[in-house]
Every structure is written in C-alpha cells, then in structure tokens.
PDB file of N, CA and C in Angstrom:
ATOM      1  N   UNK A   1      65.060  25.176  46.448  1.00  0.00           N
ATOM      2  CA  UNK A   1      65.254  26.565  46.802  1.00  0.00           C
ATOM      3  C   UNK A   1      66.356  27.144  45.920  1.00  0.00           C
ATOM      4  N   UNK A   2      66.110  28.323  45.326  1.00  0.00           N
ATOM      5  CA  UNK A   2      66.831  29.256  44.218  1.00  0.00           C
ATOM      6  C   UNK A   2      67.175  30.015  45.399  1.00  0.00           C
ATOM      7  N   UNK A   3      68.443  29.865  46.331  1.00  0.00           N
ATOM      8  CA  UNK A   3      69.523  30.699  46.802  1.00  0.00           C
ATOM      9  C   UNK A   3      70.933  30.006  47.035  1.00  0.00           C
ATOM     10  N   UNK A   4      72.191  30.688  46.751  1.00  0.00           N
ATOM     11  CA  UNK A   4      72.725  30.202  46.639  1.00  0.00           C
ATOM     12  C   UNK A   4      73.291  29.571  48.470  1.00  0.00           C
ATOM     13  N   UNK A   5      74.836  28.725  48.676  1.00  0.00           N
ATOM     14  CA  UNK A   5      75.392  28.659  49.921  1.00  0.00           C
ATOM     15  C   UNK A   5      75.548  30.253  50.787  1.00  0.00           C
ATOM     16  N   UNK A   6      76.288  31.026  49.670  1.00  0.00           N
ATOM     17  CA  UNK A   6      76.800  32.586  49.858  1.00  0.00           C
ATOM     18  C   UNK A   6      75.613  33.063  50.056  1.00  0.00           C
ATOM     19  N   UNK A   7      74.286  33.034  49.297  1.00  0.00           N
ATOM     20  CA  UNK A   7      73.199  34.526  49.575  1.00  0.00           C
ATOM     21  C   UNK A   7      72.194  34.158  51.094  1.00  0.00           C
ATOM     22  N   UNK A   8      72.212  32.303  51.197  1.00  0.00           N
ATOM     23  CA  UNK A   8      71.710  32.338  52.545  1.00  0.00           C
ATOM     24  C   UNK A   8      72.325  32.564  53.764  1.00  0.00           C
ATOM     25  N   UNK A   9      73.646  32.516  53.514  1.00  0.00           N
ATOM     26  CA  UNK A   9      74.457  33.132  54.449  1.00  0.00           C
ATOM     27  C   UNK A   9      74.599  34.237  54.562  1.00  0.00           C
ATOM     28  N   UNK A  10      74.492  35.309  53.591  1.00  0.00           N
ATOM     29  CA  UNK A  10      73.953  36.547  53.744  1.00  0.00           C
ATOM     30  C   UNK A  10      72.709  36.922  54.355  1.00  0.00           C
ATOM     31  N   UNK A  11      72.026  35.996  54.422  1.00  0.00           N
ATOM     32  CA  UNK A  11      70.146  36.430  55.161  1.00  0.00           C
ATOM     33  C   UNK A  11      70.229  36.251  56.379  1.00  0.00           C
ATOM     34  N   UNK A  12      71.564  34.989  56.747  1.00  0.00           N
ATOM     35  CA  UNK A  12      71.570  34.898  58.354  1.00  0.00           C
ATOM     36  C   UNK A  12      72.291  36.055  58.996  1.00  0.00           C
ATOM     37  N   UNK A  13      73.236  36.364  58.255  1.00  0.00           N
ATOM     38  CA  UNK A  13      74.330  37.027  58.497  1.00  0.00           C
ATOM     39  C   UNK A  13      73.751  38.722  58.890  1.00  0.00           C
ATOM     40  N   UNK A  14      72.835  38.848  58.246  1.00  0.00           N
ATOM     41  CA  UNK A  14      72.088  40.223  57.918  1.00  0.00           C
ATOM     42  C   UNK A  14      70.742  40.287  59.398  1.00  0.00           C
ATOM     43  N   UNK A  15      70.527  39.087  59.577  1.00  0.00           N
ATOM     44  CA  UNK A  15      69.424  38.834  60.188  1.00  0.00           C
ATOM     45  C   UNK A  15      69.522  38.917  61.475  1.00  0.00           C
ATOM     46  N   UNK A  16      71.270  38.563  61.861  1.00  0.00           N
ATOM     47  CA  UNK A  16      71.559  38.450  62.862  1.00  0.00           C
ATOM     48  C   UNK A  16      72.194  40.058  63.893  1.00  0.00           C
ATOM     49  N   UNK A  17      72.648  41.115  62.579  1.00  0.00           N
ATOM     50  CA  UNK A  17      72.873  42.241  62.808  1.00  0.00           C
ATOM     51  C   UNK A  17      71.402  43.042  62.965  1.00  0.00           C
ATOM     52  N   UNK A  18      70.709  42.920  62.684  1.00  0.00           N
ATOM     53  CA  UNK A  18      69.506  43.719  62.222  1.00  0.00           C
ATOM     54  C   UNK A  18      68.265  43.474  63.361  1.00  0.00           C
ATOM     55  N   UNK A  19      67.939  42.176  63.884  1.00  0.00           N
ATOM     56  CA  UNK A  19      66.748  41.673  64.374  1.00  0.00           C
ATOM     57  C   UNK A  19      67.383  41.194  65.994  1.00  0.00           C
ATOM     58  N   UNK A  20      65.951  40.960  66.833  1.00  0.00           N
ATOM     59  CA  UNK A  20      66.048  40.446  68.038  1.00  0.00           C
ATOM     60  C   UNK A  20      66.345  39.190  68.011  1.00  0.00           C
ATOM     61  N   UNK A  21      66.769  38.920  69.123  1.00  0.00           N
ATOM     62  CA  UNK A  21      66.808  37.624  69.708  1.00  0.00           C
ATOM     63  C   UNK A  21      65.670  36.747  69.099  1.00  0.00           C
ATOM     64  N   UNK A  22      65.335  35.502  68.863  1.00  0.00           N
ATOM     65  CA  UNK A  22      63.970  35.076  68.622  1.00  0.00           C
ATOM     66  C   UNK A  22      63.334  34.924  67.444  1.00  0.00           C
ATOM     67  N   UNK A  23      64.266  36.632  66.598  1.00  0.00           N
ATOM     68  CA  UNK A  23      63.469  35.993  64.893  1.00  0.00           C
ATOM     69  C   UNK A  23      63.808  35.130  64.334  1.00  0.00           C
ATOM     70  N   UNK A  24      62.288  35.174  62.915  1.00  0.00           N
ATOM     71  CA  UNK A  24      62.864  34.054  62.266  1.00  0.00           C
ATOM     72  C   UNK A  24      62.563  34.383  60.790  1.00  0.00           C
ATOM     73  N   UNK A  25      63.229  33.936  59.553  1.00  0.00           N
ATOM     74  CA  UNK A  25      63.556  34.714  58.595  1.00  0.00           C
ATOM     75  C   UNK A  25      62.747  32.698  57.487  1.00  0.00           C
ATOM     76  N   UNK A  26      62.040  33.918  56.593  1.00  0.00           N
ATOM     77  CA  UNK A  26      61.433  32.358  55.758  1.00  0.00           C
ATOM     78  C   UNK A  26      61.985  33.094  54.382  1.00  0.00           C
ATOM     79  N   UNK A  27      62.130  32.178  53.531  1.00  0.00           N
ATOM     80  CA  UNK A  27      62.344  32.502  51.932  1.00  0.00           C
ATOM     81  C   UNK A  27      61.083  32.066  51.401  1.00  0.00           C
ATOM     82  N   UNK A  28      60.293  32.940  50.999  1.00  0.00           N
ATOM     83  CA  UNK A  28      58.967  32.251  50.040  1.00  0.00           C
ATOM     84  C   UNK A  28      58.699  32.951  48.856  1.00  0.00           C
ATOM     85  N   UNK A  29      57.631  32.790  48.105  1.00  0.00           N
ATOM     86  CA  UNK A  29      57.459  33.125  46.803  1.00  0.00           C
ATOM     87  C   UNK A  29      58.226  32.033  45.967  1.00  0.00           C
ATOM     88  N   UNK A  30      58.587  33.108  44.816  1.00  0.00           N
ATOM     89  CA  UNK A  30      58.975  32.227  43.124  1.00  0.00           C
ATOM     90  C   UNK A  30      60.654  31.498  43.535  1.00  0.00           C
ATOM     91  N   UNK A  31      61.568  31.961  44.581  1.00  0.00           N
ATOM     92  CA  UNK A  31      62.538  31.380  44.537  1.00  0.00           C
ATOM     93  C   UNK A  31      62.768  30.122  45.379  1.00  0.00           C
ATOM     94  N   UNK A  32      60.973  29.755  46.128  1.00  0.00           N
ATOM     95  CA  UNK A  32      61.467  28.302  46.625  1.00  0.00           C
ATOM     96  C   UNK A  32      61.399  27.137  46.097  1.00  0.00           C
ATOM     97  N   UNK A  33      60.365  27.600  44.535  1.00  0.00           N
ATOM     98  CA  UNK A  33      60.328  26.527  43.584  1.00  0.00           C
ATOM     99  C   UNK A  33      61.382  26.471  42.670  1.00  0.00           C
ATOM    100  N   UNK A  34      62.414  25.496  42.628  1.00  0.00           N
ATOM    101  CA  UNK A  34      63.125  25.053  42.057  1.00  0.00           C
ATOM    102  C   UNK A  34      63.255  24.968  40.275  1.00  0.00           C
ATOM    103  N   UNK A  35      61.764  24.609  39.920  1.00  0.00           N
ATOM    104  CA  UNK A  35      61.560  24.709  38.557  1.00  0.00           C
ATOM    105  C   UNK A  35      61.136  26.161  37.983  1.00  0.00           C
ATOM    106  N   UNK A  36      61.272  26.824  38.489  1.00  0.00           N
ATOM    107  CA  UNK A  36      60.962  28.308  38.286  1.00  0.00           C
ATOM    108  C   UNK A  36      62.455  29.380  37.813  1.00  0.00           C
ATOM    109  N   UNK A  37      62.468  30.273  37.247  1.00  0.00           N
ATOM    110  CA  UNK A  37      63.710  31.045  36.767  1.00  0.00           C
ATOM    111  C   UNK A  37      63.124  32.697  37.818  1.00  0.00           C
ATOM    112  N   UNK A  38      64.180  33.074  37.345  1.00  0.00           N
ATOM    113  CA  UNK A  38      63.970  34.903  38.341  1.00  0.00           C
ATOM    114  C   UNK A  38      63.247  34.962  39.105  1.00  0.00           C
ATOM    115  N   UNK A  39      63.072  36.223  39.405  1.00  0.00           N
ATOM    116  CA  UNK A  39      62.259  36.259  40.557  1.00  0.00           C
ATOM    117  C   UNK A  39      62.968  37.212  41.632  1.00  0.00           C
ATOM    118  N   UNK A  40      62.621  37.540  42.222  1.00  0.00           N
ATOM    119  CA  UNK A  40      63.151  38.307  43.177  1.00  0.00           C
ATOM    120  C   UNK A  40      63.341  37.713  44.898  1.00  0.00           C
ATOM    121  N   UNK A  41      64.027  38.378  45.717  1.00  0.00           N
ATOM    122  CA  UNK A  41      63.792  36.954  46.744  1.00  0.00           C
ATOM    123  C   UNK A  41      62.762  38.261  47.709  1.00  0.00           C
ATOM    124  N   UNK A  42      62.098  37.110  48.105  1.00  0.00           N
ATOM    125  CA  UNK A  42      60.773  37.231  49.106  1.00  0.00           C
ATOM    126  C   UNK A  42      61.345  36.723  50.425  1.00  0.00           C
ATOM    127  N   UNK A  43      61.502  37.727  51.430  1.00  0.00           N
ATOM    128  CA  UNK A  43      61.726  36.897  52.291  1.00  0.00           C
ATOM    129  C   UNK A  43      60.637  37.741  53.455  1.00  0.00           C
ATOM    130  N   UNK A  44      60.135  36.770  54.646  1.00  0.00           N
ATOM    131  CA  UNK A  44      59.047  37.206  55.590  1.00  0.00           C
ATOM    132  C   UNK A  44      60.001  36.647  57.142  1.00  0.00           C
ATOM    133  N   UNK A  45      59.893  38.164  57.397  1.00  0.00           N
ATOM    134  CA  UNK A  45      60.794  37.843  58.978  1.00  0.00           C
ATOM    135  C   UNK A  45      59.976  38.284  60.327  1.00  0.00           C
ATOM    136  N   UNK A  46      59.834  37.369  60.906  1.00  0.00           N
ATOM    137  CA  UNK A  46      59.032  37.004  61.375  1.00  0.00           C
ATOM    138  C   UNK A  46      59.774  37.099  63.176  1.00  0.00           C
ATOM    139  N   UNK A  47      59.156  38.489  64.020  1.00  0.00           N
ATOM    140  CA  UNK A  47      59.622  38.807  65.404  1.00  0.00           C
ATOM    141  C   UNK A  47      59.090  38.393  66.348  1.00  0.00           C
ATOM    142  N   UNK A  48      59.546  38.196  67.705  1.00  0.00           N
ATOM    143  CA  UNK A  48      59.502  37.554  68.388  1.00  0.00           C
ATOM    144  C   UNK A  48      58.621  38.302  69.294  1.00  0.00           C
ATOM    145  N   UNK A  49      58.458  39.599  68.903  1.00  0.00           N
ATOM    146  CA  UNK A  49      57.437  40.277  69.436  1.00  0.00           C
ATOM    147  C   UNK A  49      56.879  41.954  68.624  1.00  0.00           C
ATOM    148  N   UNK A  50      55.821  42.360  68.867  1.00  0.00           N
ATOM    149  CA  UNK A  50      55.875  43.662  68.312  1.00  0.00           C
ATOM    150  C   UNK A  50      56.735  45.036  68.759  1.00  0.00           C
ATOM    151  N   UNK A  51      56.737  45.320  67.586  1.00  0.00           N
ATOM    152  CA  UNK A  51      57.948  46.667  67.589  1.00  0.00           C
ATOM    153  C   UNK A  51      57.370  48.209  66.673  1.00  0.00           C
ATOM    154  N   UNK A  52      57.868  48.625  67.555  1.00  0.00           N
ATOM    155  CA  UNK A  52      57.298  50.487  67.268  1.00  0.00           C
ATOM    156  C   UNK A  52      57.596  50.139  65.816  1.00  0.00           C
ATOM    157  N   UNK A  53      56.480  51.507  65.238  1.00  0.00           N
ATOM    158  CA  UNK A  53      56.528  51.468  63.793  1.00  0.00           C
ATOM    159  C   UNK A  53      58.005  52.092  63.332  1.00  0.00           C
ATOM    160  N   UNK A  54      58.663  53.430  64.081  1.00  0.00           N
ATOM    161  CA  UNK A  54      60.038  53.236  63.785  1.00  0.00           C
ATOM    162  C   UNK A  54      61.018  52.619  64.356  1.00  0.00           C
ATOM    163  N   UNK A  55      60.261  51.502  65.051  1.00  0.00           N
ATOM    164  CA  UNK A  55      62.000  50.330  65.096  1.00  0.00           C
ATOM    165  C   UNK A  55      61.612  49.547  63.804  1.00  0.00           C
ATOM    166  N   UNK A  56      60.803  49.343  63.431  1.00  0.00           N
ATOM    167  CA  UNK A  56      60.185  48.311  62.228  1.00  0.00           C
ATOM    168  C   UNK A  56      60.815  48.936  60.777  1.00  0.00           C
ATOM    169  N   UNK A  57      60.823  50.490  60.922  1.00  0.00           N
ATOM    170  CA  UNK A  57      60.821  50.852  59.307  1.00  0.00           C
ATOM    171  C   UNK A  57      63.145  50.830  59.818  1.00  0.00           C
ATOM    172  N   UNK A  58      63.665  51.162  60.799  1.00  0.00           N
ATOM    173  CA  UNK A  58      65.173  51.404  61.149  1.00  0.00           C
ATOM    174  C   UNK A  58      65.690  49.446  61.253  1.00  0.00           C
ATOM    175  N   UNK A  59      64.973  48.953  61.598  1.00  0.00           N
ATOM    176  CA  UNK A  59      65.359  47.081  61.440  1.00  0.00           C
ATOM    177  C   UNK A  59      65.544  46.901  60.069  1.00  0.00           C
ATOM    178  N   UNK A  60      64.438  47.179  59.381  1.00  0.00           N
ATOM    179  CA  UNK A  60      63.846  46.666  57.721  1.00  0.00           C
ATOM    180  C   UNK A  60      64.980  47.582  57.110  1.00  0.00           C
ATOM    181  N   UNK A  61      65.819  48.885  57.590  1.00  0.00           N
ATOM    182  CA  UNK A  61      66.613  49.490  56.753  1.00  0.00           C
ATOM    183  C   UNK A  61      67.818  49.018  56.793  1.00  0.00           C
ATOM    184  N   UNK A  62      68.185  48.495  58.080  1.00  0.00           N
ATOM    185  CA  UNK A  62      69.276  47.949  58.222  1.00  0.00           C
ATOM    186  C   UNK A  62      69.505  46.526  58.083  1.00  0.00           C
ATOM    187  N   UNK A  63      68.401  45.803  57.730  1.00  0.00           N
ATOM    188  CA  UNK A  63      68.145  44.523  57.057  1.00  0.00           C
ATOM    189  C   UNK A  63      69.049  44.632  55.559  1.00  0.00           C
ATOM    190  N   UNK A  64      67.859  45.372  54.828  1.00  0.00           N
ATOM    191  CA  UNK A  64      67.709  45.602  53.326  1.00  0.00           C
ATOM    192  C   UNK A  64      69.478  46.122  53.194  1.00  0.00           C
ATOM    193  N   UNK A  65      69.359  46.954  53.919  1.00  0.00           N
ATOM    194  CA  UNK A  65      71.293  47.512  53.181  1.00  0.00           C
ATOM    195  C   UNK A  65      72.133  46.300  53.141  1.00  0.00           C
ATOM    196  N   UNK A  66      72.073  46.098  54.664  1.00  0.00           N
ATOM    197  CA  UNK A  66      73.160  44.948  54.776  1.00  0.00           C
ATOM    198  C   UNK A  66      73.497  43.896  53.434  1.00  0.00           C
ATOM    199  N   UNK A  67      71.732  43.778  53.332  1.00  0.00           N
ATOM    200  CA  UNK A  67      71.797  41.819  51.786  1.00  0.00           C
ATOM    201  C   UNK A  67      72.597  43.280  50.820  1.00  0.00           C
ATOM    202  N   UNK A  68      72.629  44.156  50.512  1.00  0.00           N
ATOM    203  CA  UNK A  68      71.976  44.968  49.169  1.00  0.00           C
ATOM    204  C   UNK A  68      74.145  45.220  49.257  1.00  0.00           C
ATOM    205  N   UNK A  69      74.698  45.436  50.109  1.00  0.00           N
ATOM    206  CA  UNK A  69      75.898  45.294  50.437  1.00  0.00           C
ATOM    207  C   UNK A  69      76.505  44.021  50.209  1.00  0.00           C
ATOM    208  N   UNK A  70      76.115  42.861  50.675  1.00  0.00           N
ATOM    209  CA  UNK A  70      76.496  41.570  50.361  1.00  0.00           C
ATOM    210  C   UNK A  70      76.061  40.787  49.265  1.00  0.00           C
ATOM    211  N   UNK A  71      75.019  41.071  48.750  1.00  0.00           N
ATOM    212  CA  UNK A  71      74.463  40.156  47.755  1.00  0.00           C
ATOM    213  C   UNK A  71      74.614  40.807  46.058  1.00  0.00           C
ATOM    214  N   UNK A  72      75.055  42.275  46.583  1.00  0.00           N
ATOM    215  CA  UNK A  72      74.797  43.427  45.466  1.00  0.00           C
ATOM    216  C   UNK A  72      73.297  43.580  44.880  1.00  0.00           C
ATOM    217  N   UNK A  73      72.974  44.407  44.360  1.00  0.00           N
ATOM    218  CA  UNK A  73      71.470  44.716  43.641  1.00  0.00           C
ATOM    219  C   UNK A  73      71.448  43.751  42.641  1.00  0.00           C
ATOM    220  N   UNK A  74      70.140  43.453  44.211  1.00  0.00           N
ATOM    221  CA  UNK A  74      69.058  42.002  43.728  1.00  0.00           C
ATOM    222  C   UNK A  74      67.808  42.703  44.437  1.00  0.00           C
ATOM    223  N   UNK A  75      66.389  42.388  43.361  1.00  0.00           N
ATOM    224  CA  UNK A  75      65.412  42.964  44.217  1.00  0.00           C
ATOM    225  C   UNK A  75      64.666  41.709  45.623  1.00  0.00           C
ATOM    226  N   UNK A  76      64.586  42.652  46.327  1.00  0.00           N
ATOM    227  CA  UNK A  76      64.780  42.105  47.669  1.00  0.00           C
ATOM    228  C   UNK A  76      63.569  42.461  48.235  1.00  0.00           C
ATOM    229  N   UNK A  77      62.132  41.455  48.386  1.00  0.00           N
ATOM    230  CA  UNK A  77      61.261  42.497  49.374  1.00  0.00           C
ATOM    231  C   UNK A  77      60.884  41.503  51.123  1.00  0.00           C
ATOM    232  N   UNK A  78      60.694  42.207  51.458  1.00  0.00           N
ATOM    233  CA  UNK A  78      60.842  42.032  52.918  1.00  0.00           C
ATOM    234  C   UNK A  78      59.680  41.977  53.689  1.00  0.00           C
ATOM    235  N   UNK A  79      58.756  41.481  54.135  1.00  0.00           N
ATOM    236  CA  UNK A  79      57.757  41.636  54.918  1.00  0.00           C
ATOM    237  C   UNK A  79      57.983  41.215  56.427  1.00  0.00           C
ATOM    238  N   UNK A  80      57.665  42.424  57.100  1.00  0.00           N
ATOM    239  CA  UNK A  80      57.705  41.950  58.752  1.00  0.00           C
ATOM    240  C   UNK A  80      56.804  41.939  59.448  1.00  0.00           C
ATOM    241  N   UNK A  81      56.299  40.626  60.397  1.00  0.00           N
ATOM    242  CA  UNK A  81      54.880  40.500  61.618  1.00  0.00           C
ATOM    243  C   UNK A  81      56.179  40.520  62.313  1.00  0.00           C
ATOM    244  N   UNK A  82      55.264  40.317  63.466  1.00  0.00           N
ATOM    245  CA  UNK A  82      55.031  39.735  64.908  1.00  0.00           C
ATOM    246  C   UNK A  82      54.766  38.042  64.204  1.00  0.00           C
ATOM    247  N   UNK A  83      55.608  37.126  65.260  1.00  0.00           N
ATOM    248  CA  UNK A  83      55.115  35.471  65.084  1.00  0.00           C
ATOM    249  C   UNK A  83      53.735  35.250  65.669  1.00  0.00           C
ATOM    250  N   UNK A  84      53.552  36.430  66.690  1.00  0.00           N
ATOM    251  CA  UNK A  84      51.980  36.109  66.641  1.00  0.00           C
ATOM    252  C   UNK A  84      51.695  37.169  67.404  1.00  0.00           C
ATOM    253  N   UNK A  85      50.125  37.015  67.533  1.00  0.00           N
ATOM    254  CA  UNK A  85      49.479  38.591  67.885  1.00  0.00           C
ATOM    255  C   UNK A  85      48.070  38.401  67.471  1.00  0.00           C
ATOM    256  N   UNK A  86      47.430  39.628  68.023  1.00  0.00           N
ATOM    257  CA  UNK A  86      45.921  39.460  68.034  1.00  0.00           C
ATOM    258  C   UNK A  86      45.807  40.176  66.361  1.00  0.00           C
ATOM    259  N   UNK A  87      46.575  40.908  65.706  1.00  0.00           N
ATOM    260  CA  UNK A  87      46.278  41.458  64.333  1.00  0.00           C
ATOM    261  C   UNK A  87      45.793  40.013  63.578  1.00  0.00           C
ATOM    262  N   UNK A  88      44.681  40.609  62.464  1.00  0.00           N
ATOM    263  CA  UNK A  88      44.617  39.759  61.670  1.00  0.00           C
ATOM    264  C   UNK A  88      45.852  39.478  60.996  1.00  0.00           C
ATOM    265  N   UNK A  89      46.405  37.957  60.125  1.00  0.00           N
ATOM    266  CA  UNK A  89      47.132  37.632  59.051  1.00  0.00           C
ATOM    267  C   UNK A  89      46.322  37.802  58.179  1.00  0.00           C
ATOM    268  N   UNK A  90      47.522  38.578  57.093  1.00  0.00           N
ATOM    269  CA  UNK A  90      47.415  39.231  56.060  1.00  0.00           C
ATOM    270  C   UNK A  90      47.584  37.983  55.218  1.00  0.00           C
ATOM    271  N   UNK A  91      47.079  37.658  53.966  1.00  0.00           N
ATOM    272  CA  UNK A  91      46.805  36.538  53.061  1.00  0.00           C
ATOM    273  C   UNK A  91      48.712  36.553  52.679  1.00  0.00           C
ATOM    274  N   UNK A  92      49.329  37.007  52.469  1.00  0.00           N
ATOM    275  CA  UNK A  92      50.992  37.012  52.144  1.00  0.00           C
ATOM    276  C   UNK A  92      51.797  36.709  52.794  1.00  0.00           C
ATOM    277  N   UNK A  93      51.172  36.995  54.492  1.00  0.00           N
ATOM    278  CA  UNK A  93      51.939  36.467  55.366  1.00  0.00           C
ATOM    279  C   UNK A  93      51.123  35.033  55.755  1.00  0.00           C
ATOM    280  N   UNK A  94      50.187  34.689  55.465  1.00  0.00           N
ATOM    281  CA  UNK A  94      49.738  33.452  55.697  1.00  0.00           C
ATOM    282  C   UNK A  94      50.211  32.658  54.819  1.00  0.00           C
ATOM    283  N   UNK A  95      50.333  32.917  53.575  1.00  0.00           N
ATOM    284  CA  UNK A  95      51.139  31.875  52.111  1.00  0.00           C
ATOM    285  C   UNK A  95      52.418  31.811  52.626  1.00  0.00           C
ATOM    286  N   UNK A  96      53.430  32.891  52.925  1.00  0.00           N
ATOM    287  CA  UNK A  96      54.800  32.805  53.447  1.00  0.00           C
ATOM    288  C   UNK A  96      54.827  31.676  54.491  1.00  0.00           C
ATOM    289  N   UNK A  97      54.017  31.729  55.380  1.00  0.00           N
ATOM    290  CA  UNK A  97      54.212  30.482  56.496  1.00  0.00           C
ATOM    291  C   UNK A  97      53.587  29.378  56.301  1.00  0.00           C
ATOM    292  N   UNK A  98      52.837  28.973  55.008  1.00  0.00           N
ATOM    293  CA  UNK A  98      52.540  27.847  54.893  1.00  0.00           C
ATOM    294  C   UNK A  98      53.654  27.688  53.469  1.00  0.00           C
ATOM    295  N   UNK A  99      54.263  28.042  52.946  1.00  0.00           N
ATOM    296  CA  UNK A  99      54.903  27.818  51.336  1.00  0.00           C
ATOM    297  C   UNK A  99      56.792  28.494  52.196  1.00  0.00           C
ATOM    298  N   UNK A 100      56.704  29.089  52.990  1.00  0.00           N
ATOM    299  CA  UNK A 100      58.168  29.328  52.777  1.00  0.00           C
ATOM    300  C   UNK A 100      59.029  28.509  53.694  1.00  0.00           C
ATOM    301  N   UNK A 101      60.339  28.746  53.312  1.00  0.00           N
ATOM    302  CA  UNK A 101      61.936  27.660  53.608  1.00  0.00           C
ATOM    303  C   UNK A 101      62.363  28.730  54.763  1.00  0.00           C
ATOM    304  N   UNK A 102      62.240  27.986  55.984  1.00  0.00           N
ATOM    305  CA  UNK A 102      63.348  28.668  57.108  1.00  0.00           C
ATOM    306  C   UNK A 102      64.666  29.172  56.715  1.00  0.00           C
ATOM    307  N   UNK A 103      65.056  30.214  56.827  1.00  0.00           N
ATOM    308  CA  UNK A 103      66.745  30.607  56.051  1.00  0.00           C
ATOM    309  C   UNK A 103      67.545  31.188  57.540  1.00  0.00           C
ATOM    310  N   UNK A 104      66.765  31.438  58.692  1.00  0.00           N
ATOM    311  CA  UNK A 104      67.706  32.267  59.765  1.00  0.00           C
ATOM    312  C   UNK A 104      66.767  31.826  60.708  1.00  0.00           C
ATOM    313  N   UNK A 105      67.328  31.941  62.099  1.00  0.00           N
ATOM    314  CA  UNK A 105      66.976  32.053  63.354  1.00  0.00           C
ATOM    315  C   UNK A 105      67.746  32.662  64.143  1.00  0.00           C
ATOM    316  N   UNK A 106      67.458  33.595  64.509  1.00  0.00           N
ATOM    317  CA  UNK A 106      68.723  35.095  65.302  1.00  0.00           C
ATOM    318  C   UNK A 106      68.519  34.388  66.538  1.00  0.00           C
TER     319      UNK A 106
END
C-alpha cells in the first residue's frame, strides 16, 4: 500500500469527523499496488446505512476538505454505498471490495 503512516491517519482522522458510527473506509485502485508509481488515492467508504442524497453530497464535503486540509492537494476521489442494500453494485464498488485495504472504521 502507497500511503504513508501520516496520510492513513489522515483518512481515519477525517473519517471519524465526517461519517457515522459503523463506517468503513477501503483504499483501492493504483495506490494498493506497491509496484505501481502515482496515482491518485481511491478511497470507497462504505455506510452503515443509507443516507439522504444531501447528507451524502454535506459527508463527502466534509470528508474531501478535511484530507485536502491535512494531506494538502492530492487528487482524492471518493465513492460512497451503503455496506449493503437492495441497489445493484456498481462494477467500482464491487472491485473496491474485492481489491481494496481497510484504512478506517468510525
């Protein structure tokens, strides 16, 4: 995993101001392979239940500032479910939970 001690402590740290009780925060994409350079971090946070579309877009804002405050400008993208639910999984959030690294649990 391409994050440092400091930036995963920023994802908990961020995760823990921002999200409910229950979430859970994965690092996936290009920065969990080790032999890989750049990349941006991918992270898929994953709630403990569904949430209005504006608690979803006011969470994800106060997510994103927080790293963007601590980590400084790094591109950062964010995808948020429900851990489960009758919606179909989306092929990105199905790769995230089979390919990504636990980084938080609020």
């Amino acid at each position: 995993m391409r994050l440092t001690p400091d930036e995963q402590q920023a994802v908990r740290l961020a995760s823990r101001e921002a999200f409910p009780t229950g979430t859970r925060v994965l690092l996936f994409g290009s920065r969990v392979d080790d032999q890989k350079r750049g990349g941006d971090i991918d992270l898929l946070v994953e709630l403990p239940q569904a949430l209005s579309a504006a608690d979803m877009v006011q969470r994800r804002t106060r997510f994103s500032a927080r790293l963007y405050r601590l980590l400084g400008e790094q591109r950062i993208d964010v995808v948020m479910t429900p851990a489960a639910g009758g919606d179909p999984v989306s092929p990105v959030v199905r790769s995230a939970r089979e390919t990504g690294v636990p980084l938080a649990l609020v």
